[in-house]
PDB file of N, CA and C in Angstrom:
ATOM      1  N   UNK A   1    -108.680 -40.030 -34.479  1.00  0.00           N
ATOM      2  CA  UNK A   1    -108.797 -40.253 -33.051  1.00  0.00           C
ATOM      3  C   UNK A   1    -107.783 -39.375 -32.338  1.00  0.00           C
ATOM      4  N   UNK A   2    -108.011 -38.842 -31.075  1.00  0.00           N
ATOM      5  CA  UNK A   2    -107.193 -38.073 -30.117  1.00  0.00           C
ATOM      6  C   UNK A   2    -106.648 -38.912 -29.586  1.00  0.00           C
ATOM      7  N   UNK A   3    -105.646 -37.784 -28.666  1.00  0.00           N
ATOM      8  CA  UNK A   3    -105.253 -38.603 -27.604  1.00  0.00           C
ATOM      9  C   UNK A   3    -105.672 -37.947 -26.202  1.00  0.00           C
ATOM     10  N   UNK A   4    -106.656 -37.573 -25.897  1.00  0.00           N
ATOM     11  CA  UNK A   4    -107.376 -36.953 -24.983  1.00  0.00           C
ATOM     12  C   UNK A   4    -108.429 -38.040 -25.036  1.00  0.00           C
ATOM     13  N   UNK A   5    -109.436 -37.519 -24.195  1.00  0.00           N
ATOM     14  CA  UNK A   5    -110.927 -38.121 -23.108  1.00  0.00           C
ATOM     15  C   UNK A   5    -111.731 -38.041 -24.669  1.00  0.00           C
ATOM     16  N   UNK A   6    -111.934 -39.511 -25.264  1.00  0.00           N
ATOM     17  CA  UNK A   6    -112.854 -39.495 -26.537  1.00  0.00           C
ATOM     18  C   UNK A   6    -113.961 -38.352 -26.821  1.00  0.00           C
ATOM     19  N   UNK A   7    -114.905 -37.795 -25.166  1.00  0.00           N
ATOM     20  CA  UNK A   7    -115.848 -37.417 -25.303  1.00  0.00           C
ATOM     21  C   UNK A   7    -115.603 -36.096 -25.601  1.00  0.00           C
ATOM     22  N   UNK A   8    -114.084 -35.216 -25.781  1.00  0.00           N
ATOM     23  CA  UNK A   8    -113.533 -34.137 -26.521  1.00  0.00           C
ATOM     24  C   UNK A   8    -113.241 -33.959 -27.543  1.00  0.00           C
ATOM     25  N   UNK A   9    -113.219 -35.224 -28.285  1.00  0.00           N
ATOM     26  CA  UNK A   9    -113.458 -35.498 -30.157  1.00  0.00           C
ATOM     27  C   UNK A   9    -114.205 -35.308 -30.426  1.00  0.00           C
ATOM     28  N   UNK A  10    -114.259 -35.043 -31.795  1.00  0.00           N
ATOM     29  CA  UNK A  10    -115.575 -34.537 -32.688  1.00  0.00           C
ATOM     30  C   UNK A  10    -115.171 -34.165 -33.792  1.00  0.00           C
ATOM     31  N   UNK A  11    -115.787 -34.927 -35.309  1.00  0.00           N
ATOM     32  CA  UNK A  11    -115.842 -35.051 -35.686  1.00  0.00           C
ATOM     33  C   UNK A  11    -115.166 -33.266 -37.011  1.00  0.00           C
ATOM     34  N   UNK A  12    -115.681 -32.362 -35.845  1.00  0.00           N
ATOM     35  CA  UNK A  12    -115.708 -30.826 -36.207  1.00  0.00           C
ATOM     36  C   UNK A  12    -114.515 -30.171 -36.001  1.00  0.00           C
ATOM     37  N   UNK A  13    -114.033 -30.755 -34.797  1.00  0.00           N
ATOM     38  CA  UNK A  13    -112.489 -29.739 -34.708  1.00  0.00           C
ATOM     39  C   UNK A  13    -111.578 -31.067 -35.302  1.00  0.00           C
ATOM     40  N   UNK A  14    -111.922 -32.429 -35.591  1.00  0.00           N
ATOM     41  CA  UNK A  14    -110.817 -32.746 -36.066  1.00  0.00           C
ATOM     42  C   UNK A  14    -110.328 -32.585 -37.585  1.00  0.00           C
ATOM     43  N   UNK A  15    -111.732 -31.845 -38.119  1.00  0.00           N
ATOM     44  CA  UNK A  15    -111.770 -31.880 -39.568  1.00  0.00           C
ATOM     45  C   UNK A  15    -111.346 -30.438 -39.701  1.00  0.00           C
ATOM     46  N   UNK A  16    -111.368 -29.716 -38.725  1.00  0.00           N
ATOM     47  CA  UNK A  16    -110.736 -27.960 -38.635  1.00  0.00           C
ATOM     48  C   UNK A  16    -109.301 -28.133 -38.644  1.00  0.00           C
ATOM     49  N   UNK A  17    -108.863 -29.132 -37.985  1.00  0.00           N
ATOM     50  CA  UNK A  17    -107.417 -28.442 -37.720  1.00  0.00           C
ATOM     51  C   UNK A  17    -107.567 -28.479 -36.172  1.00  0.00           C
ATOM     52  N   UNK A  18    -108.564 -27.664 -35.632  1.00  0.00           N
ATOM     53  CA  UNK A  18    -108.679 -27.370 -34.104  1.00  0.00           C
ATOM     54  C   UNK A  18    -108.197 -28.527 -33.219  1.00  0.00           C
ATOM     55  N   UNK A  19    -108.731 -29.202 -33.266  1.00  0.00           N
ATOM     56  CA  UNK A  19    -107.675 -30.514 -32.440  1.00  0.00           C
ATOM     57  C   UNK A  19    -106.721 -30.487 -32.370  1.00  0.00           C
ATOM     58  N   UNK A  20    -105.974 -30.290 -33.531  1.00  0.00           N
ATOM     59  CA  UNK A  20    -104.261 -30.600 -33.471  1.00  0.00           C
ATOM     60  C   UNK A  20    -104.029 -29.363 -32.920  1.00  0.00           C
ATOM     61  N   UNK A  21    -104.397 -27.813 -32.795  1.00  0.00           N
ATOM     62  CA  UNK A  21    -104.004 -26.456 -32.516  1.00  0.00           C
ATOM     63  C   UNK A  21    -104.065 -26.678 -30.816  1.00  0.00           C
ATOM     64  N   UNK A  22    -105.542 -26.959 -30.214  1.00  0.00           N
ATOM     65  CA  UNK A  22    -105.248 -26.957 -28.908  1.00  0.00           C
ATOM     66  C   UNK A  22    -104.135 -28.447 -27.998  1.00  0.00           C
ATOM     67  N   UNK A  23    -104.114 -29.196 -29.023  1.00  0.00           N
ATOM     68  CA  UNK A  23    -102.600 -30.271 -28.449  1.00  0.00           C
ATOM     69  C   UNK A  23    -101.953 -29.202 -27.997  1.00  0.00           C
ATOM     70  N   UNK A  24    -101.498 -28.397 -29.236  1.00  0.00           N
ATOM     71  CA  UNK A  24    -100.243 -27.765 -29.569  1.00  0.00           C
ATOM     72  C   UNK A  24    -100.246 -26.912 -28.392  1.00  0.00           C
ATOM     73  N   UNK A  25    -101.082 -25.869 -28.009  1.00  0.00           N
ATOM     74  CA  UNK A  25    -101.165 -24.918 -26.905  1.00  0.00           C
ATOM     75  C   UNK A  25    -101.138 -26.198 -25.309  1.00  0.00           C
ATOM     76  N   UNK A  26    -101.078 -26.856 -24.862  1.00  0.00           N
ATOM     77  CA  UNK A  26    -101.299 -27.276 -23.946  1.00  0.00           C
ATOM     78  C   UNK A  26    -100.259 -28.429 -23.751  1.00  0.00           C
ATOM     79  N   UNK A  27     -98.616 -28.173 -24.582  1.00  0.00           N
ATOM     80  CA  UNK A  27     -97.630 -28.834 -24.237  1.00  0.00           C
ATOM     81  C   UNK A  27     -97.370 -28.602 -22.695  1.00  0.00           C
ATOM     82  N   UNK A  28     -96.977 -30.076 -22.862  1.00  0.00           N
ATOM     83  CA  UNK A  28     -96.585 -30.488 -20.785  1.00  0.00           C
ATOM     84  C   UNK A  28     -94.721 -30.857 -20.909  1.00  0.00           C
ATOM     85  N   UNK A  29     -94.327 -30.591 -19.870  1.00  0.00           N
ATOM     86  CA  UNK A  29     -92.971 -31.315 -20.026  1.00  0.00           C
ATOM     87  C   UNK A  29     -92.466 -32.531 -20.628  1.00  0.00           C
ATOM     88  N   UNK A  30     -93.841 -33.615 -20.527  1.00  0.00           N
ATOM     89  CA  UNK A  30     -93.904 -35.105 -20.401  1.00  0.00           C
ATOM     90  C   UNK A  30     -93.868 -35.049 -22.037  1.00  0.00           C
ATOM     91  N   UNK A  31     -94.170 -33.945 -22.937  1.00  0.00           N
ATOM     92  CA  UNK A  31     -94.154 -34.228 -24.771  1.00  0.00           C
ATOM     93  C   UNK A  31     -92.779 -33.852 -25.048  1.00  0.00           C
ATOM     94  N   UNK A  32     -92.005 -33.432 -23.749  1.00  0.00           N
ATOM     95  CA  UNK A  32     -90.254 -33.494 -24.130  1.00  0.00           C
ATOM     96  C   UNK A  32     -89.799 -34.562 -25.254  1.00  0.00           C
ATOM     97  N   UNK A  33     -89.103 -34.190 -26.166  1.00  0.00           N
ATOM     98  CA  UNK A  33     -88.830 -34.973 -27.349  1.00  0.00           C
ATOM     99  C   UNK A  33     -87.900 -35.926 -26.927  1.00  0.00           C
ATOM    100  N   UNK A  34     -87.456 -37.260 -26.983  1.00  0.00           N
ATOM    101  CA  UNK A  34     -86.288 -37.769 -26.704  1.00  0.00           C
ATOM    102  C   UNK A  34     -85.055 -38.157 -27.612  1.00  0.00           C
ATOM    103  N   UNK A  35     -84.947 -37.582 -28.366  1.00  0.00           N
ATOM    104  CA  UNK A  35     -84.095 -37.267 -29.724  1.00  0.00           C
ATOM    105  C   UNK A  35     -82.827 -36.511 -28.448  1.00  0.00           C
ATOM    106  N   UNK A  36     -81.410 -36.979 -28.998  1.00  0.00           N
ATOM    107  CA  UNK A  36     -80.358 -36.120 -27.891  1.00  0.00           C
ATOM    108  C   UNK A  36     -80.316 -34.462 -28.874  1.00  0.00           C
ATOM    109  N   UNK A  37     -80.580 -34.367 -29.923  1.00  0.00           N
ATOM    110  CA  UNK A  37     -80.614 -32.729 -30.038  1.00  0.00           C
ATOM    111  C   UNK A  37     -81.311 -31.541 -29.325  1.00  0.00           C
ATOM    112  N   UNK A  38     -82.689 -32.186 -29.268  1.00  0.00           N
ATOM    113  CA  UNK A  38     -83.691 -31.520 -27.857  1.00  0.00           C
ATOM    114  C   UNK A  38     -83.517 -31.830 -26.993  1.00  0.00           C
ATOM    115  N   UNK A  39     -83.198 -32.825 -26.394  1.00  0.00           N
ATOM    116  CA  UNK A  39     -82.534 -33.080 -25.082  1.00  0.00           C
ATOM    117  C   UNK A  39     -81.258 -32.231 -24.889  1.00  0.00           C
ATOM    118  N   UNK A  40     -80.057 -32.160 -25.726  1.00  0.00           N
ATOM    119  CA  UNK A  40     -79.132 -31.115 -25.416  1.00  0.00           C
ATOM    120  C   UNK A  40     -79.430 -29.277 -25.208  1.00  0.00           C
ATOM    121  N   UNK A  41     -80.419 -29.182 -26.034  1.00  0.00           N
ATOM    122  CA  UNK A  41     -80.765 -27.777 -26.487  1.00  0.00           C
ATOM    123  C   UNK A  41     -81.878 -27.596 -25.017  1.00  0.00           C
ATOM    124  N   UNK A  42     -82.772 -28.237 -24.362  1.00  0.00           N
ATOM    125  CA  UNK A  42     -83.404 -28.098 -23.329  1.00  0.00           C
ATOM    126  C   UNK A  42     -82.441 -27.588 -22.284  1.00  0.00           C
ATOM    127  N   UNK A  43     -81.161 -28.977 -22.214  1.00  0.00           N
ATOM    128  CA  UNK A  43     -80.218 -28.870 -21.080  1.00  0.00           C
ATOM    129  C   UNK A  43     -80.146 -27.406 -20.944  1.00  0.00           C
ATOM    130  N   UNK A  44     -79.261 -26.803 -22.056  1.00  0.00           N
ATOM    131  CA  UNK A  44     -78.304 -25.740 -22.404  1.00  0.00           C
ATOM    132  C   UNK A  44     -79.491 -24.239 -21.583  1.00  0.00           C
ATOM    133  N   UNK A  45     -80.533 -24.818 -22.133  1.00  0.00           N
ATOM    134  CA  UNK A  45     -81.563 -23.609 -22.477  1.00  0.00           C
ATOM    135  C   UNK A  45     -81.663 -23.709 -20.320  1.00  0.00           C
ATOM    136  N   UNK A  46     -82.077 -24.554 -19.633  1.00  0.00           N
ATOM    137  CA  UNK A  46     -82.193 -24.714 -18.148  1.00  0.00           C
ATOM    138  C   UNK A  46     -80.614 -24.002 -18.154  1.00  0.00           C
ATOM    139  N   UNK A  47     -79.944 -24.511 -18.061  1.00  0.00           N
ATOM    140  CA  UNK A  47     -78.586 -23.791 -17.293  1.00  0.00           C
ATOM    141  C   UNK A  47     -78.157 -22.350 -17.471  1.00  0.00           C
ATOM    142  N   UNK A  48     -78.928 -21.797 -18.954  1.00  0.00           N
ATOM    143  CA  UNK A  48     -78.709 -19.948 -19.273  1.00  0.00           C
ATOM    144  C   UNK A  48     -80.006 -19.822 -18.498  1.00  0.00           C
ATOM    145  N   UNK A  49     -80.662 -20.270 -18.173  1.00  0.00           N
ATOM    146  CA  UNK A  49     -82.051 -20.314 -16.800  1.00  0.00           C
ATOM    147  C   UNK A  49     -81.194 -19.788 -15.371  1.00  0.00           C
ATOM    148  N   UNK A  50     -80.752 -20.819 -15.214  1.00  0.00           N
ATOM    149  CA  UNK A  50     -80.824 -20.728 -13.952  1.00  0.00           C
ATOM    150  C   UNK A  50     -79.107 -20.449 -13.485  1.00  0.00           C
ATOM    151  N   UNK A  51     -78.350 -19.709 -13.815  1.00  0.00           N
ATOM    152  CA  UNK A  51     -76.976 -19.600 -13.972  1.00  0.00           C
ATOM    153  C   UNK A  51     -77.648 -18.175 -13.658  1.00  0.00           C
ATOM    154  N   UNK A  52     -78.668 -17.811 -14.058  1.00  0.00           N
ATOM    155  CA  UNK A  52     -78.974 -15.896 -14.103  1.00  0.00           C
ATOM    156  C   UNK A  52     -79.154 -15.966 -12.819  1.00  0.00           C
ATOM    157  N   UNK A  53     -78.439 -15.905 -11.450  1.00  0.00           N
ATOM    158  CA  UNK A  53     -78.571 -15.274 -10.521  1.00  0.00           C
ATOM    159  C   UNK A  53     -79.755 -14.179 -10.248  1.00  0.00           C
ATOM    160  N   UNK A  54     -79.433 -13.202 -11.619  1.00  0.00           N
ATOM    161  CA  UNK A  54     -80.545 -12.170 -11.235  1.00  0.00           C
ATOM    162  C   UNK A  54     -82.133 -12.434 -11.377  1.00  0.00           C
ATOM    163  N   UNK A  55     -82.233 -13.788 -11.628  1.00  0.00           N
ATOM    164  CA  UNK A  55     -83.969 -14.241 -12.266  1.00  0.00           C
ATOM    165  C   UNK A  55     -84.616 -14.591 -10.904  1.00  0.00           C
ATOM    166  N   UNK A  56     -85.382 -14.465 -10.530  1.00  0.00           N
ATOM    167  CA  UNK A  56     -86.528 -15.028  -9.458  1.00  0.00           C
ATOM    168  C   UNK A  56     -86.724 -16.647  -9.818  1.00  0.00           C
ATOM    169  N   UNK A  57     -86.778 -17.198  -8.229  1.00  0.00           N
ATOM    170  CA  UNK A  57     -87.410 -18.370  -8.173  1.00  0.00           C
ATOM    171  C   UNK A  57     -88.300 -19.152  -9.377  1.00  0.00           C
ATOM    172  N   UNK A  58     -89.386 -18.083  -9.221  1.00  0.00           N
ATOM    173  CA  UNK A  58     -90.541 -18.297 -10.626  1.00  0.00           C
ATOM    174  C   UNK A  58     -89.942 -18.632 -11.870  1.00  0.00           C
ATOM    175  N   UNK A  59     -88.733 -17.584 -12.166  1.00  0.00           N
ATOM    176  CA  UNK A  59     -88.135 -17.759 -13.678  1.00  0.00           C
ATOM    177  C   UNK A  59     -87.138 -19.278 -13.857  1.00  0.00           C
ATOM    178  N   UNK A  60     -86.504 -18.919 -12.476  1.00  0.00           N
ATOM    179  CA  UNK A  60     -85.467 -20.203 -12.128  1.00  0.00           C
ATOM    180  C   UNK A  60     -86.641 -21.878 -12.744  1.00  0.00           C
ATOM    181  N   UNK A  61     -87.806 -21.764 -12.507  1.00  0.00           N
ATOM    182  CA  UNK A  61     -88.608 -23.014 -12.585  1.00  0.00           C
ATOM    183  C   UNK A  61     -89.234 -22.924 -13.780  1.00  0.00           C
ATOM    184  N   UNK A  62     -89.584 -22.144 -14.435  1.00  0.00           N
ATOM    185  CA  UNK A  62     -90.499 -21.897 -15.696  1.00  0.00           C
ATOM    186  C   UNK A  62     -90.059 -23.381 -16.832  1.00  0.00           C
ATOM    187  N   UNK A  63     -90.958 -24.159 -17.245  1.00  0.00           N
ATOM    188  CA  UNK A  63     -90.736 -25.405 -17.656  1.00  0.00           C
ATOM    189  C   UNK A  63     -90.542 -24.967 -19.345  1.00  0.00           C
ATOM    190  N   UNK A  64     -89.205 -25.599 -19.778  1.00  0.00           N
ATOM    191  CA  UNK A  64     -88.839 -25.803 -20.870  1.00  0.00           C
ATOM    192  C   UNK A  64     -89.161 -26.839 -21.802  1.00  0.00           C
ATOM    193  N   UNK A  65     -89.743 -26.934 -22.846  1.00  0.00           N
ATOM    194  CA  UNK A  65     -90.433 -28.248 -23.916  1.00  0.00           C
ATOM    195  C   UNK A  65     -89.561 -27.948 -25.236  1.00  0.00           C
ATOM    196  N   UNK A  66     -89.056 -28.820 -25.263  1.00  0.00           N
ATOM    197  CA  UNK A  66     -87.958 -28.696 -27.113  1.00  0.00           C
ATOM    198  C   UNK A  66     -88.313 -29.792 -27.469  1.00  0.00           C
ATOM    199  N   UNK A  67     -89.230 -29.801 -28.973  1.00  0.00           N
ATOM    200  CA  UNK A  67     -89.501 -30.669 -29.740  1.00  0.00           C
ATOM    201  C   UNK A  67     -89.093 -30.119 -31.268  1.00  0.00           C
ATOM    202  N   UNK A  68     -88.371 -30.984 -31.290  1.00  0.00           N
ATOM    203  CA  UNK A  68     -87.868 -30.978 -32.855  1.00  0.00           C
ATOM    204  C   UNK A  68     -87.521 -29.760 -33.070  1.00  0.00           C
ATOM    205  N   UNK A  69     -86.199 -29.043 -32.274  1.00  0.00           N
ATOM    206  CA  UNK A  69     -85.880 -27.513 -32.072  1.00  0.00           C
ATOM    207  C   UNK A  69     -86.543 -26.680 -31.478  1.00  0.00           C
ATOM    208  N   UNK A  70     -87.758 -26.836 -31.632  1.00  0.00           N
ATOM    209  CA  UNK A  70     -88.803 -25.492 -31.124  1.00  0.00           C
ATOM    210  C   UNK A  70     -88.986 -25.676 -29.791  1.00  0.00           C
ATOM    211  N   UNK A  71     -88.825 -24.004 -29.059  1.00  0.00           N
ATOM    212  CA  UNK A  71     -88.858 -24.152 -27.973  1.00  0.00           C
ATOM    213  C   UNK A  71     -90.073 -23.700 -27.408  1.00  0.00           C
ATOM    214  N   UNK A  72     -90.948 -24.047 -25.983  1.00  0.00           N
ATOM    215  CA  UNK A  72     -92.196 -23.418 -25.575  1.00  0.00           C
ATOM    216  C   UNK A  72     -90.866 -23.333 -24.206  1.00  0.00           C
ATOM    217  N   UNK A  73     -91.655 -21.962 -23.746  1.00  0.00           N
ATOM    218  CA  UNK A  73     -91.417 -21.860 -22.187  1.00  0.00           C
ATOM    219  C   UNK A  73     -92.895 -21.422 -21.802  1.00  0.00           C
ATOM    220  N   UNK A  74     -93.545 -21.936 -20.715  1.00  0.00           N
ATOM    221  CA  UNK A  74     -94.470 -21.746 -19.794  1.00  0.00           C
ATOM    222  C   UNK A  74     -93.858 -21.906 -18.494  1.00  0.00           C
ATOM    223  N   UNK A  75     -94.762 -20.836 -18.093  1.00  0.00           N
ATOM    224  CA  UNK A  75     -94.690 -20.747 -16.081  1.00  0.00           C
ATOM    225  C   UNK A  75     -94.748 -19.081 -15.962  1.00  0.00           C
ATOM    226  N   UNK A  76     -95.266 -18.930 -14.575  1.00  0.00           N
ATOM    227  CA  UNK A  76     -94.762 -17.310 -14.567  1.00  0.00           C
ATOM    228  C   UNK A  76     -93.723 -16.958 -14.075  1.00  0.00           C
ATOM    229  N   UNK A  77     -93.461 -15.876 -13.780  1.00  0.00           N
ATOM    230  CA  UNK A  77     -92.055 -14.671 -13.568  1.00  0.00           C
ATOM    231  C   UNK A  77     -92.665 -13.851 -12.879  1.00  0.00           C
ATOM    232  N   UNK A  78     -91.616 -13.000 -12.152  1.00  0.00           N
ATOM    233  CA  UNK A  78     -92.192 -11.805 -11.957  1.00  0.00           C
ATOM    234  C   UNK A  78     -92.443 -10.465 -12.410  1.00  0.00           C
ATOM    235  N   UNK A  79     -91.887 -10.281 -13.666  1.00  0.00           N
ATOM    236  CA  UNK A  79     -92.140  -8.907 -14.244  1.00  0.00           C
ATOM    237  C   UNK A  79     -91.954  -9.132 -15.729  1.00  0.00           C
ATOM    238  N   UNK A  80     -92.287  -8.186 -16.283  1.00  0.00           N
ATOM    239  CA  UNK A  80     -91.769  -8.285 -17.653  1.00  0.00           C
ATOM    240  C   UNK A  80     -90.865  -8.474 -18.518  1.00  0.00           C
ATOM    241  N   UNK A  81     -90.155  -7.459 -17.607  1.00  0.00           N
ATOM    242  CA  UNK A  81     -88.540  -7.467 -17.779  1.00  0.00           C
ATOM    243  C   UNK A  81     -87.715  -8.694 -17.455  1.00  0.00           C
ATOM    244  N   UNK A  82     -88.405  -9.355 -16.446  1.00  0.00           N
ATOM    245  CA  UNK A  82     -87.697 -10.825 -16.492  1.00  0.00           C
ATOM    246  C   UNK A  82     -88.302 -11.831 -17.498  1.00  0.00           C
ATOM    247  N   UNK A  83     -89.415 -11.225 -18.058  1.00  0.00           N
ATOM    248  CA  UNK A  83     -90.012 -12.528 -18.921  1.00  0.00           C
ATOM    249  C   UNK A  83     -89.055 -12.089 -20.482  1.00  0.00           C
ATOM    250  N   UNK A  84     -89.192 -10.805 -20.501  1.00  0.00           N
ATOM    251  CA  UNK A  84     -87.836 -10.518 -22.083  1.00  0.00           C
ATOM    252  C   UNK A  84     -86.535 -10.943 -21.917  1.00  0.00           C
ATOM    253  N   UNK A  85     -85.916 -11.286 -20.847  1.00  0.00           N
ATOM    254  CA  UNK A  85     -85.051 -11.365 -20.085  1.00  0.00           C
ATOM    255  C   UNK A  85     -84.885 -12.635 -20.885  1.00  0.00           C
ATOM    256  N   UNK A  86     -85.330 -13.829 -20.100  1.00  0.00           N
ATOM    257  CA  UNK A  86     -85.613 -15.093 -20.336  1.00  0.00           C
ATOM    258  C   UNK A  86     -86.011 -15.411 -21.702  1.00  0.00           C
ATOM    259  N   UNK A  87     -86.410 -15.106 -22.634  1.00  0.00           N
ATOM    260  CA  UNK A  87     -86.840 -14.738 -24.110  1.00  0.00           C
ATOM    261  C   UNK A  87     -85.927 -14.730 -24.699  1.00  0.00           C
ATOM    262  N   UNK A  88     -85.286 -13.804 -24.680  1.00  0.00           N
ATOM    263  CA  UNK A  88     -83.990 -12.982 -25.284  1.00  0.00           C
ATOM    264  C   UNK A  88     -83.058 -14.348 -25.382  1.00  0.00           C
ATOM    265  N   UNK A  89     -82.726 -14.932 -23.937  1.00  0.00           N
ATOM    266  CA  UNK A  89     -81.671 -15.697 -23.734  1.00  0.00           C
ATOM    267  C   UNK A  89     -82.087 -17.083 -24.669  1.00  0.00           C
ATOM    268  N   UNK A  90     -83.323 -17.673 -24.407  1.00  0.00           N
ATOM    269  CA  UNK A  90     -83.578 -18.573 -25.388  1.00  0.00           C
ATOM    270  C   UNK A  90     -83.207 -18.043 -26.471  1.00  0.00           C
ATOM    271  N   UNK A  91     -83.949 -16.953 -27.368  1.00  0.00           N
ATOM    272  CA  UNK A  91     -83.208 -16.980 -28.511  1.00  0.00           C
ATOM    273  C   UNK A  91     -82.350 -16.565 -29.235  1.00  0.00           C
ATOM    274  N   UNK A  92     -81.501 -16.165 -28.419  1.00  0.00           N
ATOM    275  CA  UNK A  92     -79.859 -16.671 -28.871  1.00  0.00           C
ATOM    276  C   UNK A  92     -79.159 -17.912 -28.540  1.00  0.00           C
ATOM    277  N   UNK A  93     -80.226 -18.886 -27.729  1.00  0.00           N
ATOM    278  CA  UNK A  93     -79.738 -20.288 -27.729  1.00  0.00           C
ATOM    279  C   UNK A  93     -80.458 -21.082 -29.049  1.00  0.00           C
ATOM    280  N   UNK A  94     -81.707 -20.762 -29.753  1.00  0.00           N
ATOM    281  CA  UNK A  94     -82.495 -21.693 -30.362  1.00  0.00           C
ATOM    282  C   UNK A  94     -82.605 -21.216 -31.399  1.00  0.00           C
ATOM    283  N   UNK A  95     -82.736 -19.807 -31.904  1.00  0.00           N
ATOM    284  CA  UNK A  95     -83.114 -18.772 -32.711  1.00  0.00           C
ATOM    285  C   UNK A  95     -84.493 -18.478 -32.651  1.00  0.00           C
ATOM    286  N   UNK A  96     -84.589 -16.792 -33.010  1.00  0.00           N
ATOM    287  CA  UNK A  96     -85.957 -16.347 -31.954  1.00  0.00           C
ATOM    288  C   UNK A  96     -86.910 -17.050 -32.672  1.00  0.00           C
ATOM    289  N   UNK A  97     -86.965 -17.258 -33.849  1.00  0.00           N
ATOM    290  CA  UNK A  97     -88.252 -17.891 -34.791  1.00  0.00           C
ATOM    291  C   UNK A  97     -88.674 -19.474 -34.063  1.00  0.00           C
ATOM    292  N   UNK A  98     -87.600 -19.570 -33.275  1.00  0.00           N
ATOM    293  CA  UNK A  98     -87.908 -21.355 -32.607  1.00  0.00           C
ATOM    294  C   UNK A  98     -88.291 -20.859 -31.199  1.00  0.00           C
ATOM    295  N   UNK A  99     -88.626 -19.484 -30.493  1.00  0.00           N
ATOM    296  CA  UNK A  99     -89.114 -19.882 -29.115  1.00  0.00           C
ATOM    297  C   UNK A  99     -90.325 -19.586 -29.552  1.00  0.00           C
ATOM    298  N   UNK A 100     -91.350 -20.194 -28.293  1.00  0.00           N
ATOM    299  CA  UNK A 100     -92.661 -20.082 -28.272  1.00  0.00           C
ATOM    300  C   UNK A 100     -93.534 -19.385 -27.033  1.00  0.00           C
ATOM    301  N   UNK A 101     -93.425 -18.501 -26.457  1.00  0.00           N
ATOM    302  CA  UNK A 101     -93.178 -17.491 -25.072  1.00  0.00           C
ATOM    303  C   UNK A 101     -95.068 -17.451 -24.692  1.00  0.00           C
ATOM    304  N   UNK A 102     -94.854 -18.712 -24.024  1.00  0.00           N
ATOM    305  CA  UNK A 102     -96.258 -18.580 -22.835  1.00  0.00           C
ATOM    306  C   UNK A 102     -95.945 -18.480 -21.648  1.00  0.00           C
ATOM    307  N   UNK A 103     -95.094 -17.544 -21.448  1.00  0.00           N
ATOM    308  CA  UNK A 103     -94.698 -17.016 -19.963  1.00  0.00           C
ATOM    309  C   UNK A 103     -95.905 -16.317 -19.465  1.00  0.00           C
ATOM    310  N   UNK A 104     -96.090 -15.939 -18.141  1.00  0.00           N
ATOM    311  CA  UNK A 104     -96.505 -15.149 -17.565  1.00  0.00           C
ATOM    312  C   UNK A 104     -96.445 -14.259 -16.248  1.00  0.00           C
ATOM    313  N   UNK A 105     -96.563 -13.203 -16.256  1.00  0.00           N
ATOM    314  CA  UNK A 105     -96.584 -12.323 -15.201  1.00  0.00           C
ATOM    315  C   UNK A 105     -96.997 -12.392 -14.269  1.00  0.00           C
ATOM    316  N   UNK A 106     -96.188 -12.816 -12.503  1.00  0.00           N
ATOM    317  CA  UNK A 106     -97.550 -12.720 -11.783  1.00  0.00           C
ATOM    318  C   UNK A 106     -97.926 -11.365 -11.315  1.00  0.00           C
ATOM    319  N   UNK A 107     -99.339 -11.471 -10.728  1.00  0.00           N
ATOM    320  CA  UNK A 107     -99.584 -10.203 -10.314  1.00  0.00           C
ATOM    321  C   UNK A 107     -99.930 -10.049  -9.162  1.00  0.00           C
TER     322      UNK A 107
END
């Protein structure tokens, strides 16, 4: 059983794997872990956020998810260079193998 709208189960992606893959892509803030290690490592990871003066609004907000170390950032930025920017800094807070970079560019 999911934890989504039953009528998105099936019998086919839960026996794939596919179920559990699109959970995984469609973390929200609200699957924030409440363990104080991800809770500290989120903190840390917002304040090398938003301490960068030089980041845009967009980057300043981009939502952080730490579950069980691993980090996702989603939201957009404005350029590239601010999305490596922001990348970079996570992983030298988490290690790069723990971020998960669904940033995006606006255009």
């Amino acid at each position: 059983m999911c934890g989504h709208v039953r009528a998105s189960c099936n019998d086919r992606t839960a026996a794939t794997g596919q179920h559990r893959y699109k959970q995984a892509r469609r973390a929200t803030a609200d699957q924030q872990k409440e363990n104080p290690a991800d809770r500290e490592l989120a903190q840390k990871i917002r304040q090398s956020i938003n301490s960068d003066k030089s980041l845009s609004t967009d980057a300043h907000n981009v939502k952080v998810i730490v579950r069980n170390g691993k980090v996702i950032l989603k939201g957009p930025v404005q350029s590239e260079e601010e999305k490596q920017k922001i990348v970079e800094k996570e992983a030298d807070l988490a290690g790069a193998d723990n971020v998960t970079n669904r940033l995006s560019v606006k255009s």
